[in-house]
Protein backbone atom coordinates (compact mmCIF):
# COMPACT_ATOMS: atom_id res chain seq x y z
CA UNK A 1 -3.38 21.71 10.89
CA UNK A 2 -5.02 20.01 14.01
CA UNK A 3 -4.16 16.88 15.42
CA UNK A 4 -7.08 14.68 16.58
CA UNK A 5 -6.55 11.67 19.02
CA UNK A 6 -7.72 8.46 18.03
CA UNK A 7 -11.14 8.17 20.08
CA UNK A 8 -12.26 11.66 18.26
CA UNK A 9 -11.15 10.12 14.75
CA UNK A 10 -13.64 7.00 16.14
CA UNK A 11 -16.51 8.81 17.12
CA UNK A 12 -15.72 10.57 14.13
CA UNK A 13 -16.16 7.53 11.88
CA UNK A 14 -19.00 5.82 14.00
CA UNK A 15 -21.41 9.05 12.66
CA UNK A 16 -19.65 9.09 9.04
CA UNK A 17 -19.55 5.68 7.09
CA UNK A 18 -17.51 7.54 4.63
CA UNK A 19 -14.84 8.55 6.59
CA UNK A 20 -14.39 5.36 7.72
CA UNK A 21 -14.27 3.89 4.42
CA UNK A 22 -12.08 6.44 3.31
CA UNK A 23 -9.60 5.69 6.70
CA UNK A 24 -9.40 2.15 6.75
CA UNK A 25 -8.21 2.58 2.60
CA UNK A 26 -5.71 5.31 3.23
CA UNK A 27 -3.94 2.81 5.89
CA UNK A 28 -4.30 -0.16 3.79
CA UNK A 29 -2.64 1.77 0.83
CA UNK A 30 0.09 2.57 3.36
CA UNK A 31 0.64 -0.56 4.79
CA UNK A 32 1.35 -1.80 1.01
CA UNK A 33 3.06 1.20 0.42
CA UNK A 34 5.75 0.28 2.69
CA UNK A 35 5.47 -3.84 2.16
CA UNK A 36 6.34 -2.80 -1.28
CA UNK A 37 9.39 -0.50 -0.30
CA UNK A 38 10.27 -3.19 2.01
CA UNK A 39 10.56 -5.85 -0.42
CA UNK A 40 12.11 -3.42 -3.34
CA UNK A 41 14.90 -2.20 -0.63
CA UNK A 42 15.84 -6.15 0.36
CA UNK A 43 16.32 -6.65 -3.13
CA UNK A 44 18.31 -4.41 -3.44
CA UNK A 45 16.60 -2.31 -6.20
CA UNK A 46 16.23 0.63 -7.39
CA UNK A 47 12.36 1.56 -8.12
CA UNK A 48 13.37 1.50 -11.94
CA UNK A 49 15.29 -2.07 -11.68
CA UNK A 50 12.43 -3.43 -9.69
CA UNK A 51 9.44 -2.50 -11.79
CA UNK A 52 10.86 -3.87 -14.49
CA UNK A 53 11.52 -6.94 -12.67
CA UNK A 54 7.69 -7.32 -11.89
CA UNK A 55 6.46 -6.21 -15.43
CA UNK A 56 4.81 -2.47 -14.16
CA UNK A 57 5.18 0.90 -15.01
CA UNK A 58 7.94 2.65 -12.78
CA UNK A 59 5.74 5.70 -12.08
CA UNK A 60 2.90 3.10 -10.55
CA UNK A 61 5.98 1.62 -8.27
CA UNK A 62 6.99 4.80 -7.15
CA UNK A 63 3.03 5.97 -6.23
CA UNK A 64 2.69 2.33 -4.38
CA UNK A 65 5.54 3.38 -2.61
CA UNK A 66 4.04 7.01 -1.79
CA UNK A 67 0.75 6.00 -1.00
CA UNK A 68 -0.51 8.17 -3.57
CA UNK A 69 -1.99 4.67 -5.80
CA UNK A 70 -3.65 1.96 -4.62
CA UNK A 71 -2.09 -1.49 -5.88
CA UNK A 72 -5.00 -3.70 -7.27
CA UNK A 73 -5.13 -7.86 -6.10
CA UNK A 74 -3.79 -8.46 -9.23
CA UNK A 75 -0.83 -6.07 -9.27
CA UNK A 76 0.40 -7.48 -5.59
CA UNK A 77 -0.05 -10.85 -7.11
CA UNK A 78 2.26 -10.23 -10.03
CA UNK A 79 5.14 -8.70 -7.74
CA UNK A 80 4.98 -11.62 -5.83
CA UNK A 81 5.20 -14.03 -8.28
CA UNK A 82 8.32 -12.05 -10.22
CA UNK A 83 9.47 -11.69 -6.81
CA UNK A 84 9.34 -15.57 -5.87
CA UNK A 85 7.17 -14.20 -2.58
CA UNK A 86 4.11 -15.20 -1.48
CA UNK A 87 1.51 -12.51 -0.99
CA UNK A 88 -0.75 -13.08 2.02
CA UNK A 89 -3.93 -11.36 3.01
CA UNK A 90 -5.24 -11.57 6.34
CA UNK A 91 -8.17 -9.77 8.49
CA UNK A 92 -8.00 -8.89 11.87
């Protein structure tokens, strides 16, 4: 597999709007992917105990937690709340 360094993977996305798209929503998915582990592991969880806290399917936990799903607003609003955390979005 080749490795590319991160001004080819710009120049890259500067002449393909899709890539970029596609980029930027593979890292968000992984950023949640581990906010979500995060949170689940300082509970003190296990994937089974915690979806069932926050009222979703255990096999959408565990693809959060792979990256393999993307978590919808509405999903990362419901494990806050059942969480008693506040979910905060921010662009920079």
């Amino acid at each position: 597999m080749r490795k590319y360094d991160e001004d080819e993977i710009e120049r890259r996305m500067a002449v393909d709007p899709e890539l970029a798209r596609e980029y930027h929503q593979v890292k968000a998915d992984l950023e949640i992917a581990m906010a979500v582990r995060r949170l689940r592991k300082r509970l003190g969880l296990s994937r089974r105990d915690f979806a069932q806290l926050v009222g979703q399917p255990v096999l959408l936990i565990a693809q959060i937690e792979e990256g393999t799903a993307s978590a919808t607003m509405a999903q990362l609003v419901d494990i806050a709340s059942q969480t008693n955390h506040e979910l905060t979005v921010k662009f920079v």
